[in-house]
PDB file of N, CA and C in Angstrom:
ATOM      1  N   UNK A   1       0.366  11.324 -67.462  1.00  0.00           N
ATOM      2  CA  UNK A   1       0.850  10.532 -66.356  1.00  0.00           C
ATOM      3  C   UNK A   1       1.933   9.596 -66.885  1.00  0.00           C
ATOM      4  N   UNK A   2       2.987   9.555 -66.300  1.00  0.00           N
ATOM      5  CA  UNK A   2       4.128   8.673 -66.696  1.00  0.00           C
ATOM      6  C   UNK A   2       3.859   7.093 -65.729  1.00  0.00           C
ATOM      7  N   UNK A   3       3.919   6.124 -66.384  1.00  0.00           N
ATOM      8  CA  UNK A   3       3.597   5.103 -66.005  1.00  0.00           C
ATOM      9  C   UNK A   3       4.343   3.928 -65.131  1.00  0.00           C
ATOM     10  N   UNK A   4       4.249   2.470 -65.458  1.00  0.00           N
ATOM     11  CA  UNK A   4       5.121   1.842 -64.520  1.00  0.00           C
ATOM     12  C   UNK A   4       6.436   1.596 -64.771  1.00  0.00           C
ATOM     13  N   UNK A   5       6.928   2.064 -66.326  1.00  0.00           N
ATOM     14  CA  UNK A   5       8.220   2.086 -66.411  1.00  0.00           C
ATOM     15  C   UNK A   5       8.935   3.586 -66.992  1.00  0.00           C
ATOM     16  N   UNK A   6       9.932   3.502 -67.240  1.00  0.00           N
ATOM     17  CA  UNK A   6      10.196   5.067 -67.505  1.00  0.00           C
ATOM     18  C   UNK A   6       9.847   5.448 -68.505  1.00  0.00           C
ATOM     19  N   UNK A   7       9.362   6.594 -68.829  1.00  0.00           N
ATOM     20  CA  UNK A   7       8.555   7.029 -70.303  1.00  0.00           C
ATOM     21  C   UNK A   7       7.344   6.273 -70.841  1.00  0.00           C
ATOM     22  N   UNK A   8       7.125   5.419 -69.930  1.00  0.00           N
ATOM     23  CA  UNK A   8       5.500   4.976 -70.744  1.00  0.00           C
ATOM     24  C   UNK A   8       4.593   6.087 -70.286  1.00  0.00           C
ATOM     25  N   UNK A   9       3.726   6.214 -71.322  1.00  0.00           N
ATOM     26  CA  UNK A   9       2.742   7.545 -71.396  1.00  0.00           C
ATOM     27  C   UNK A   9       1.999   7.279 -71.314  1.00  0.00           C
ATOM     28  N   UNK A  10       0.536   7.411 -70.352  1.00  0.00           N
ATOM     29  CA  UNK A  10      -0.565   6.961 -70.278  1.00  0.00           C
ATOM     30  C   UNK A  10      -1.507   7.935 -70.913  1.00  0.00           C
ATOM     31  N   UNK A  11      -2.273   8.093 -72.098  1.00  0.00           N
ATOM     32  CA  UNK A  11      -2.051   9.077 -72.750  1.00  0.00           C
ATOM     33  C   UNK A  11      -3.886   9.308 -72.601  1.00  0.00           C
ATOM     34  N   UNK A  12      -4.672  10.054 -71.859  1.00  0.00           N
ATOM     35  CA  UNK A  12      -6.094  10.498 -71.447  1.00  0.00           C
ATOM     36  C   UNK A  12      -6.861   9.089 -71.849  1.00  0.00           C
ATOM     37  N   UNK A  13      -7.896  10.172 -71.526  1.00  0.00           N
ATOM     38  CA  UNK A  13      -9.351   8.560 -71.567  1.00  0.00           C
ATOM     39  C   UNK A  13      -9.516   8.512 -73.324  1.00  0.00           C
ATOM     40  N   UNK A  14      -9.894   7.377 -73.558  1.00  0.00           N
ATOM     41  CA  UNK A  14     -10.450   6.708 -74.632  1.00  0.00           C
ATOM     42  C   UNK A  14     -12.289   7.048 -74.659  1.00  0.00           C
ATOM     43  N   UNK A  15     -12.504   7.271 -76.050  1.00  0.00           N
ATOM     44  CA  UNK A  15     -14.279   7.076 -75.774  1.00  0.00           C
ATOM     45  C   UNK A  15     -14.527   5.796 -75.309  1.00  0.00           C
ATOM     46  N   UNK A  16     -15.797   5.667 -74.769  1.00  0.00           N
ATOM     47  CA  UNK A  16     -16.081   4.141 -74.632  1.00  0.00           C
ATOM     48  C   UNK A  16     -16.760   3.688 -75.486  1.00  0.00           C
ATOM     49  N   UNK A  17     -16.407   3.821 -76.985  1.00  0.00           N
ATOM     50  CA  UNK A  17     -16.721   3.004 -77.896  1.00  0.00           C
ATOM     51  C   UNK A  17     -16.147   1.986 -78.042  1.00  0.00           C
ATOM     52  N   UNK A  18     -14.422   2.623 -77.746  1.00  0.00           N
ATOM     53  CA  UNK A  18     -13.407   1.849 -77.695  1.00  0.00           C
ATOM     54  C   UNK A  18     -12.896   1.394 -77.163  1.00  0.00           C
ATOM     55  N   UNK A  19     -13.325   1.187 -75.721  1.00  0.00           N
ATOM     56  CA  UNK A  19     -12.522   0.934 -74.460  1.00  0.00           C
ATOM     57  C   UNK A  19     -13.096  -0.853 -74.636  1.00  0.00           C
ATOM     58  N   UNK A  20     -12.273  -1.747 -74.165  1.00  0.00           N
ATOM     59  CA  UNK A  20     -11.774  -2.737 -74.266  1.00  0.00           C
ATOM     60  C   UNK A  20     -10.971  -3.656 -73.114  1.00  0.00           C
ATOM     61  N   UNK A  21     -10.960  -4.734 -72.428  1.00  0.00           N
ATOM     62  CA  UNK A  21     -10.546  -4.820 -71.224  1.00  0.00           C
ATOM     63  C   UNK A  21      -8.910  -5.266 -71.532  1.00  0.00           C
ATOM     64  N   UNK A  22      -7.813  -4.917 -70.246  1.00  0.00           N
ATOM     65  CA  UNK A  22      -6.782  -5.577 -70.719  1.00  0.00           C
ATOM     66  C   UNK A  22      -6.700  -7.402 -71.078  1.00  0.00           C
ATOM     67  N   UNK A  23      -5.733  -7.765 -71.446  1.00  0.00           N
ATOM     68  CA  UNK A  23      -5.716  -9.381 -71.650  1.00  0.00           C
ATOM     69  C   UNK A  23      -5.728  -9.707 -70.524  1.00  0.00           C
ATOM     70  N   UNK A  24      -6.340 -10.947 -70.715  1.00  0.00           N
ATOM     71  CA  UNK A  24      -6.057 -12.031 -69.084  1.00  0.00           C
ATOM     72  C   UNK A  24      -5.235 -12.405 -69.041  1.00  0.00           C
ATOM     73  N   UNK A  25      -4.047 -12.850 -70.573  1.00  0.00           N
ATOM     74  CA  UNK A  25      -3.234 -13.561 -70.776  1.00  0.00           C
ATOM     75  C   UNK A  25      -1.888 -12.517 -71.313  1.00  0.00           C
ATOM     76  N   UNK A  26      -1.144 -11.398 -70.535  1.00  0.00           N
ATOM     77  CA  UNK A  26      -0.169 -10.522 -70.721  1.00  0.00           C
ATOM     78  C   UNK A  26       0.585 -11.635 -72.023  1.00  0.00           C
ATOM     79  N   UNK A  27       1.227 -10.410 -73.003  1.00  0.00           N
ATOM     80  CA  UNK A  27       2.089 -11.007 -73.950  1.00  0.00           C
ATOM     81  C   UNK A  27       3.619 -11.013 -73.135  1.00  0.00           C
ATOM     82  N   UNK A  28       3.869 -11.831 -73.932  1.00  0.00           N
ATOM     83  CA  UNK A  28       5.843 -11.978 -72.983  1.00  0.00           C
ATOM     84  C   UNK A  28       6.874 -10.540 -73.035  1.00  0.00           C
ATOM     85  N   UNK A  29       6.858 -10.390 -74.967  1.00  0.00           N
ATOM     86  CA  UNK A  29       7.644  -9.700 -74.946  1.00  0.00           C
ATOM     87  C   UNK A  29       7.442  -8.773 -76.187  1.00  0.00           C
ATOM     88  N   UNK A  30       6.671  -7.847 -75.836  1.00  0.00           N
ATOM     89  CA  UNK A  30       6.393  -6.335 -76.741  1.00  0.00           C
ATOM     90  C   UNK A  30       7.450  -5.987 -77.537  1.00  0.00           C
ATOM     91  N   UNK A  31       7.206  -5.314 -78.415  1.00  0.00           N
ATOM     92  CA  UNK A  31       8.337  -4.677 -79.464  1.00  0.00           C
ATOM     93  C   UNK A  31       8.788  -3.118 -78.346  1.00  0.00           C
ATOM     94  N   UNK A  32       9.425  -2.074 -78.440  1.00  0.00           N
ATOM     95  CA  UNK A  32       9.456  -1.034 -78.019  1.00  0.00           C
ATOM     96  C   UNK A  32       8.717  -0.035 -78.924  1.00  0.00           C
ATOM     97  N   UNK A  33       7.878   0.971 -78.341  1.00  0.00           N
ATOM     98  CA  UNK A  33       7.042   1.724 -79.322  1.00  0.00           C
ATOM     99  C   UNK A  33       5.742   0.975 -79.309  1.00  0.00           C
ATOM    100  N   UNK A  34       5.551  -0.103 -78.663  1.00  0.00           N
ATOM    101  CA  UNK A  34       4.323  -0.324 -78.905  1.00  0.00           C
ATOM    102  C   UNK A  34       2.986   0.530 -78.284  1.00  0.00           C
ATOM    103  N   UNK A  35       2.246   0.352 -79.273  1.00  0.00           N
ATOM    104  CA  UNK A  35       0.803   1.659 -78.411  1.00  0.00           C
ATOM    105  C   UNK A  35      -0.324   0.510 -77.937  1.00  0.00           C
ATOM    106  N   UNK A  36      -1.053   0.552 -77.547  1.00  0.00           N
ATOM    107  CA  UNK A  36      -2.301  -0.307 -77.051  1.00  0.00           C
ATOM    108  C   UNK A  36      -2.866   0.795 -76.209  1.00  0.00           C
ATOM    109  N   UNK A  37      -4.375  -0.228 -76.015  1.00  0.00           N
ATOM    110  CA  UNK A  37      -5.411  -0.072 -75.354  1.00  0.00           C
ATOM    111  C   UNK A  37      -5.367  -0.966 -74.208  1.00  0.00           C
ATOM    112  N   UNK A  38      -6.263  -0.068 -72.919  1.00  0.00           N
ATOM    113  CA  UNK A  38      -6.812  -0.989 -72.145  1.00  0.00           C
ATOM    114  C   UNK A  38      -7.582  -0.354 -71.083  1.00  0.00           C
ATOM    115  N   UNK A  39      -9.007  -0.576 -71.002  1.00  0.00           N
ATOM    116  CA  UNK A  39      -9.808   0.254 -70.421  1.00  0.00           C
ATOM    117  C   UNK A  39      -9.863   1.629 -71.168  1.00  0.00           C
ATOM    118  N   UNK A  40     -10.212   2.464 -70.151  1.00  0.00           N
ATOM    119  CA  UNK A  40     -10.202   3.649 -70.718  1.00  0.00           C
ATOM    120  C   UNK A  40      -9.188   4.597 -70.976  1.00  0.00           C
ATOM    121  N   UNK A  41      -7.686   3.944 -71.327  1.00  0.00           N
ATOM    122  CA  UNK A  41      -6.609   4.465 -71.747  1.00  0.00           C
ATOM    123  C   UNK A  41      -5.586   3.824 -73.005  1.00  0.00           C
ATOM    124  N   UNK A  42      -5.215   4.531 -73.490  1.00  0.00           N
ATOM    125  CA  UNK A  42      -4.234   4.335 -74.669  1.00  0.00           C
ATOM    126  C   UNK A  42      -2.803   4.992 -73.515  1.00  0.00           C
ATOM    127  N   UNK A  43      -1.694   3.628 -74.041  1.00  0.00           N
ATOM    128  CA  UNK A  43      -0.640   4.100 -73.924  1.00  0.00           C
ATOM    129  C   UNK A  43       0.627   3.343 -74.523  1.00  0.00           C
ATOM    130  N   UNK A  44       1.758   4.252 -74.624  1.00  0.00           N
ATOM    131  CA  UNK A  44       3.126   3.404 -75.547  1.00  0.00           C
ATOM    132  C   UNK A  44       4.001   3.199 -74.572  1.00  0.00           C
ATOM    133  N   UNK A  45       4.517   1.585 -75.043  1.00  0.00           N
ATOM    134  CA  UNK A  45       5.836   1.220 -74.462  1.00  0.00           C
ATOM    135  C   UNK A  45       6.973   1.435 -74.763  1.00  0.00           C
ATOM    136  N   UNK A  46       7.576   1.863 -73.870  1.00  0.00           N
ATOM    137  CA  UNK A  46       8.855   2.857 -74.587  1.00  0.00           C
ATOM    138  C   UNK A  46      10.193   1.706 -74.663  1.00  0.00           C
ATOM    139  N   UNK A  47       9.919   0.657 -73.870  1.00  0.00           N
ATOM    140  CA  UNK A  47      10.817  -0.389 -74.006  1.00  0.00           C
ATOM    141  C   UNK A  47      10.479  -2.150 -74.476  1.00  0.00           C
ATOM    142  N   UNK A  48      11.090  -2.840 -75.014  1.00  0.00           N
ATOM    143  CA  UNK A  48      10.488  -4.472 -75.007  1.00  0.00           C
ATOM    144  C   UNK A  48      10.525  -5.011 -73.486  1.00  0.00           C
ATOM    145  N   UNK A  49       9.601  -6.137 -73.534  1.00  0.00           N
ATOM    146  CA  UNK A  49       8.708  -6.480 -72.779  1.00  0.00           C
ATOM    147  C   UNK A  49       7.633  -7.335 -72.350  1.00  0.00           C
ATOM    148  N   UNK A  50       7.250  -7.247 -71.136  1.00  0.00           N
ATOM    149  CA  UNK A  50       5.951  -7.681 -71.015  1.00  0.00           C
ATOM    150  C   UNK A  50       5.038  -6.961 -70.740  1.00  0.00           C
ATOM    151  N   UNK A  51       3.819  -7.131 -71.450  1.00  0.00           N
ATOM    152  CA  UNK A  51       2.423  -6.063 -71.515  1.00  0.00           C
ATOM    153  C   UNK A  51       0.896  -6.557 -71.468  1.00  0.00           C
ATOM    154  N   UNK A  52       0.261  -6.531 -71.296  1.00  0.00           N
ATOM    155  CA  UNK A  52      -1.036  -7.027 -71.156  1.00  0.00           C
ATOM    156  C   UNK A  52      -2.343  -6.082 -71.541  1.00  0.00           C
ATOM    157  N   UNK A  53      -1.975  -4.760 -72.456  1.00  0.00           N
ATOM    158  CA  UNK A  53      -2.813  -3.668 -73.051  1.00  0.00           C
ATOM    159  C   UNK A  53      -2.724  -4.611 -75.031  1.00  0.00           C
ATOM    160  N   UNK A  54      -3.723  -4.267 -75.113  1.00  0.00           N
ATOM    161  CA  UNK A  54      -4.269  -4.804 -76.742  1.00  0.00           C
ATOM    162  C   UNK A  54      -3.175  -3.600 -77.385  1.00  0.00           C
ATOM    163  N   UNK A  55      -2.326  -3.895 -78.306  1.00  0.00           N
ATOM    164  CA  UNK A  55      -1.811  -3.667 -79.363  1.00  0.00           C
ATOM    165  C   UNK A  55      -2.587  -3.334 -80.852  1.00  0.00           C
ATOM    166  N   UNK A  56      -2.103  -1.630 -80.811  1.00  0.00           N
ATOM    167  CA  UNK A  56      -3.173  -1.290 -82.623  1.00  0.00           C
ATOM    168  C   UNK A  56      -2.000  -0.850 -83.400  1.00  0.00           C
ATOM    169  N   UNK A  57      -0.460  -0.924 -83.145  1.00  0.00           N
ATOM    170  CA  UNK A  57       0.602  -0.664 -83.583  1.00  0.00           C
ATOM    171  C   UNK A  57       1.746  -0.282 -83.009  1.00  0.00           C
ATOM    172  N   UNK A  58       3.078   0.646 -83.661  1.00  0.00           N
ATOM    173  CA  UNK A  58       3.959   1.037 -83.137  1.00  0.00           C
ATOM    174  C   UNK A  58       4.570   2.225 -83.243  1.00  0.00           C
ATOM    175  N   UNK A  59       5.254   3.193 -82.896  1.00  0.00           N
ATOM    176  CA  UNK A  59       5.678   4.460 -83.279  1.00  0.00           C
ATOM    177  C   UNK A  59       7.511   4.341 -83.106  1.00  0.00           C
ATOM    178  N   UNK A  60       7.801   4.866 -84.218  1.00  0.00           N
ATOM    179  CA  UNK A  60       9.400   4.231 -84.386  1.00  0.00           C
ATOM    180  C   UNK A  60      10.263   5.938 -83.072  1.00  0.00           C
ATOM    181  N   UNK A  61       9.145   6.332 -82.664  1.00  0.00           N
ATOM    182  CA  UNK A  61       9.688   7.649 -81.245  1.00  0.00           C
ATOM    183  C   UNK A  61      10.643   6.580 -80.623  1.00  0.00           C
ATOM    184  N   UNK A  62      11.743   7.126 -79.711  1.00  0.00           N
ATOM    185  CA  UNK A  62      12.129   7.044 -78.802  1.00  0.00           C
ATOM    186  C   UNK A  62      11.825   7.658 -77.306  1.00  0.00           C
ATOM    187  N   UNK A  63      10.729   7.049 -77.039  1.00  0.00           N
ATOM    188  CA  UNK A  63      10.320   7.600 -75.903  1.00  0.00           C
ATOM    189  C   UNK A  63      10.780   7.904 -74.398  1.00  0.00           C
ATOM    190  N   UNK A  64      12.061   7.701 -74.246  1.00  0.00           N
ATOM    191  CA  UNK A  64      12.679   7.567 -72.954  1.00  0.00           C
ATOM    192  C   UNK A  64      14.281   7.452 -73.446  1.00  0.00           C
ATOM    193  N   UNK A  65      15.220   8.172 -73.171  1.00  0.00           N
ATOM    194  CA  UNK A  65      16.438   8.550 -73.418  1.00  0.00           C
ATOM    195  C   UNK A  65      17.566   8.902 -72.695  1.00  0.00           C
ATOM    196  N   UNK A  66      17.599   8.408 -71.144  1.00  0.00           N
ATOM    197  CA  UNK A  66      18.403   8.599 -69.925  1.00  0.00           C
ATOM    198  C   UNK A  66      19.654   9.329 -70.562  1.00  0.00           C
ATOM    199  N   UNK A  67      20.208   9.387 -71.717  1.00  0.00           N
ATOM    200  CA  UNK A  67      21.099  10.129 -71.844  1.00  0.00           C
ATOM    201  C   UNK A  67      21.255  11.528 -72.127  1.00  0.00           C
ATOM    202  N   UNK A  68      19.734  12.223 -72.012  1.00  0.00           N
ATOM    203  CA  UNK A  68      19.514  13.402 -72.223  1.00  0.00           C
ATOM    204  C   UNK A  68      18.988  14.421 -71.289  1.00  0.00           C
ATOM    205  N   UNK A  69      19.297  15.435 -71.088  1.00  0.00           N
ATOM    206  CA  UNK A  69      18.940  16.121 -69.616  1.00  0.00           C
ATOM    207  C   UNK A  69      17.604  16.053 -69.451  1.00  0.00           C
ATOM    208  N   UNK A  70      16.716  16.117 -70.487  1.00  0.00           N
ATOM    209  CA  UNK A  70      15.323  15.726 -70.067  1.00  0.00           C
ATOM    210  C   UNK A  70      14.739  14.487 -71.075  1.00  0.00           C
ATOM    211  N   UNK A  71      15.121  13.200 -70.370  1.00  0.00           N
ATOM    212  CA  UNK A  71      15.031  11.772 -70.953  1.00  0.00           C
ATOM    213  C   UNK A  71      13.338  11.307 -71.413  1.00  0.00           C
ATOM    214  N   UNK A  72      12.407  12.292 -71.122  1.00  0.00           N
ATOM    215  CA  UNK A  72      11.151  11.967 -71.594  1.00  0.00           C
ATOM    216  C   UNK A  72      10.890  12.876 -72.514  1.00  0.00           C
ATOM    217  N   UNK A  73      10.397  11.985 -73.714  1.00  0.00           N
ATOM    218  CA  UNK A  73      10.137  12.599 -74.901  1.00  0.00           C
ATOM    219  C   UNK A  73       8.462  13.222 -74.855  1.00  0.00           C
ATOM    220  N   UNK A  74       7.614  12.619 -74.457  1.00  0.00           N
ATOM    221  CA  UNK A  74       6.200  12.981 -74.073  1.00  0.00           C
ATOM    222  C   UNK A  74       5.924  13.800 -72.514  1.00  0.00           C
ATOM    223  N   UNK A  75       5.148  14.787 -72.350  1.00  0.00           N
ATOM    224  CA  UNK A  75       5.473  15.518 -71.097  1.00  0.00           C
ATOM    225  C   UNK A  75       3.905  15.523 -70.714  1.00  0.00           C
ATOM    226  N   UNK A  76       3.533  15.640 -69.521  1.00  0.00           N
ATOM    227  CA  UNK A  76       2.406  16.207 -68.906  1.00  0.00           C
ATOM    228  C   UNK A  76       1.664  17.643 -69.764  1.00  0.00           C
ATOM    229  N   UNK A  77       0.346  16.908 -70.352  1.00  0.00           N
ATOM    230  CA  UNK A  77      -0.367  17.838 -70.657  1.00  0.00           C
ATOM    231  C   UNK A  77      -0.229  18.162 -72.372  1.00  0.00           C
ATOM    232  N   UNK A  78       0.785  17.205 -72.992  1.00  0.00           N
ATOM    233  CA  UNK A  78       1.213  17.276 -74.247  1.00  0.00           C
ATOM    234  C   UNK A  78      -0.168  16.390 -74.824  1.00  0.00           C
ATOM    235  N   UNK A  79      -0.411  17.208 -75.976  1.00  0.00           N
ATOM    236  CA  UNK A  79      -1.290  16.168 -77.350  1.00  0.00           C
ATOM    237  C   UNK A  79      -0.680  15.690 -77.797  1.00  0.00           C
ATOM    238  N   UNK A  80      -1.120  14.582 -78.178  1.00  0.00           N
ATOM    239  CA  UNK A  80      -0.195  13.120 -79.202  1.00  0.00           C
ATOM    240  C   UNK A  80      -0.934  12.745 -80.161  1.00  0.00           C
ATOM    241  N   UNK A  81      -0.887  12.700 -81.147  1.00  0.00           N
ATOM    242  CA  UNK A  81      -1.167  12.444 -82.221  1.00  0.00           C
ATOM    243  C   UNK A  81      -0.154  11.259 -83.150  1.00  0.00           C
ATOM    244  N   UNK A  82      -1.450  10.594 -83.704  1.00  0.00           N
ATOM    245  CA  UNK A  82      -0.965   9.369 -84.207  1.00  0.00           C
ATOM    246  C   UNK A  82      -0.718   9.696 -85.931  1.00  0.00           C
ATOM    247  N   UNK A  83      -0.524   9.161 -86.145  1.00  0.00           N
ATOM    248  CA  UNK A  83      -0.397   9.220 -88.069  1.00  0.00           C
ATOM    249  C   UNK A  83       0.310   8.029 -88.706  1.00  0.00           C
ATOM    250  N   UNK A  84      -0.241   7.677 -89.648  1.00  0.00           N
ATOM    251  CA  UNK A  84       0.181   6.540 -90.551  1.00  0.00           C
ATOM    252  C   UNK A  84       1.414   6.667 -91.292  1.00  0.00           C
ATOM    253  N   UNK A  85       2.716   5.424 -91.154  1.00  0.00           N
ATOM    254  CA  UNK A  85       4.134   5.935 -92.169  1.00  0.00           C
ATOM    255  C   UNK A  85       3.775   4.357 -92.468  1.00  0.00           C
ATOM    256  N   UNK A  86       4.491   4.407 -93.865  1.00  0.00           N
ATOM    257  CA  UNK A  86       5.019   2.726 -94.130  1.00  0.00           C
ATOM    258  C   UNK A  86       5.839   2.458 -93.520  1.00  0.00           C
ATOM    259  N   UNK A  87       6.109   0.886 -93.403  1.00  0.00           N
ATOM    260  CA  UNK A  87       7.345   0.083 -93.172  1.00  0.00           C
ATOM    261  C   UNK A  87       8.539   1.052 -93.435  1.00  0.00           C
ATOM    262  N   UNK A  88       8.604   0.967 -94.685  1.00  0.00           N
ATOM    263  CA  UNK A  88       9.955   1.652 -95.062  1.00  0.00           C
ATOM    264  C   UNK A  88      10.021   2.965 -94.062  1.00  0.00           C
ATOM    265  N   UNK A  89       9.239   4.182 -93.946  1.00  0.00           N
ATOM    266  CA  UNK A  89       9.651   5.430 -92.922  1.00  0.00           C
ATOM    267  C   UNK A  89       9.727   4.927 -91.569  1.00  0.00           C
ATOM    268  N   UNK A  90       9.342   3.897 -91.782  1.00  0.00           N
ATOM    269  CA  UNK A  90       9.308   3.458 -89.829  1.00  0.00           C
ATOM    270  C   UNK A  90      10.287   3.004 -89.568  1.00  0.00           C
ATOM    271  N   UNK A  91      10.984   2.005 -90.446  1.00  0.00           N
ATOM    272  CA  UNK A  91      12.648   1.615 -90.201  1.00  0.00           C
ATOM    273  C   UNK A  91      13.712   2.367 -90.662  1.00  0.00           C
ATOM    274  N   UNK A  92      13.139   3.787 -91.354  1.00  0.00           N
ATOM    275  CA  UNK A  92      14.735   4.438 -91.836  1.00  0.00           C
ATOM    276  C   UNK A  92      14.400   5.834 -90.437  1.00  0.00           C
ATOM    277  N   UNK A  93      13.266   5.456 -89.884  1.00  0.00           N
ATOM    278  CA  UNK A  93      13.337   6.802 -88.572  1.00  0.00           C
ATOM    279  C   UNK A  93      14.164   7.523 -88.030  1.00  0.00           C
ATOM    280  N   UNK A  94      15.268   6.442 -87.359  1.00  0.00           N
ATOM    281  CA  UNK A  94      16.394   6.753 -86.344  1.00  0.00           C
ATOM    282  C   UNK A  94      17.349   6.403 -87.046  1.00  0.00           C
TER     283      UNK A  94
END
């Protein structure tokens, strides 16, 4: 499911081991790439921002790209998979 802005990915249910409520208190202004929780969903912000899902990191993707004939990088029905880079691979990405 594509979400309330362009390319945010609402990415299936979470177990409820992990499910977690959103903040009461939304943050101002998100990094882009950020992933969080909230309820029973994980999803990434494809732009900076304001957000109110718990933050467990970031993915240096470009998730949304209006300059490309098909501007969403994540599609309906796609697996996503997370994986660990250092600092350093995360800022030489793009």
């Amino acid at each position: 499911m594509i979400g309330f802005n362009p390319g945010f990915a609402y990415l299936g249910d979470l177990d409820k081991k992990l499910r977690i409520p959103r903040l009461s208190k939304p943050r101002i202004n998100l990094l882009p790439g950020s992933v969080g929780i909230a309820e029973n969903r994980t999803g990434i912000y494809p732009f900076g921002g304001p957000g109110g899902w718990n933050i467990l990191g970031r993915t240096p993707l470009k998730l949304f790209d209006d300059n490309k004939e098909n501007p969403f990088l994540i599609k309906q029905d796609m697996r996503v998979k997370f994986d660990p880079i250092t600092k350093k691979e995360f800022e030489s990405f793009n």
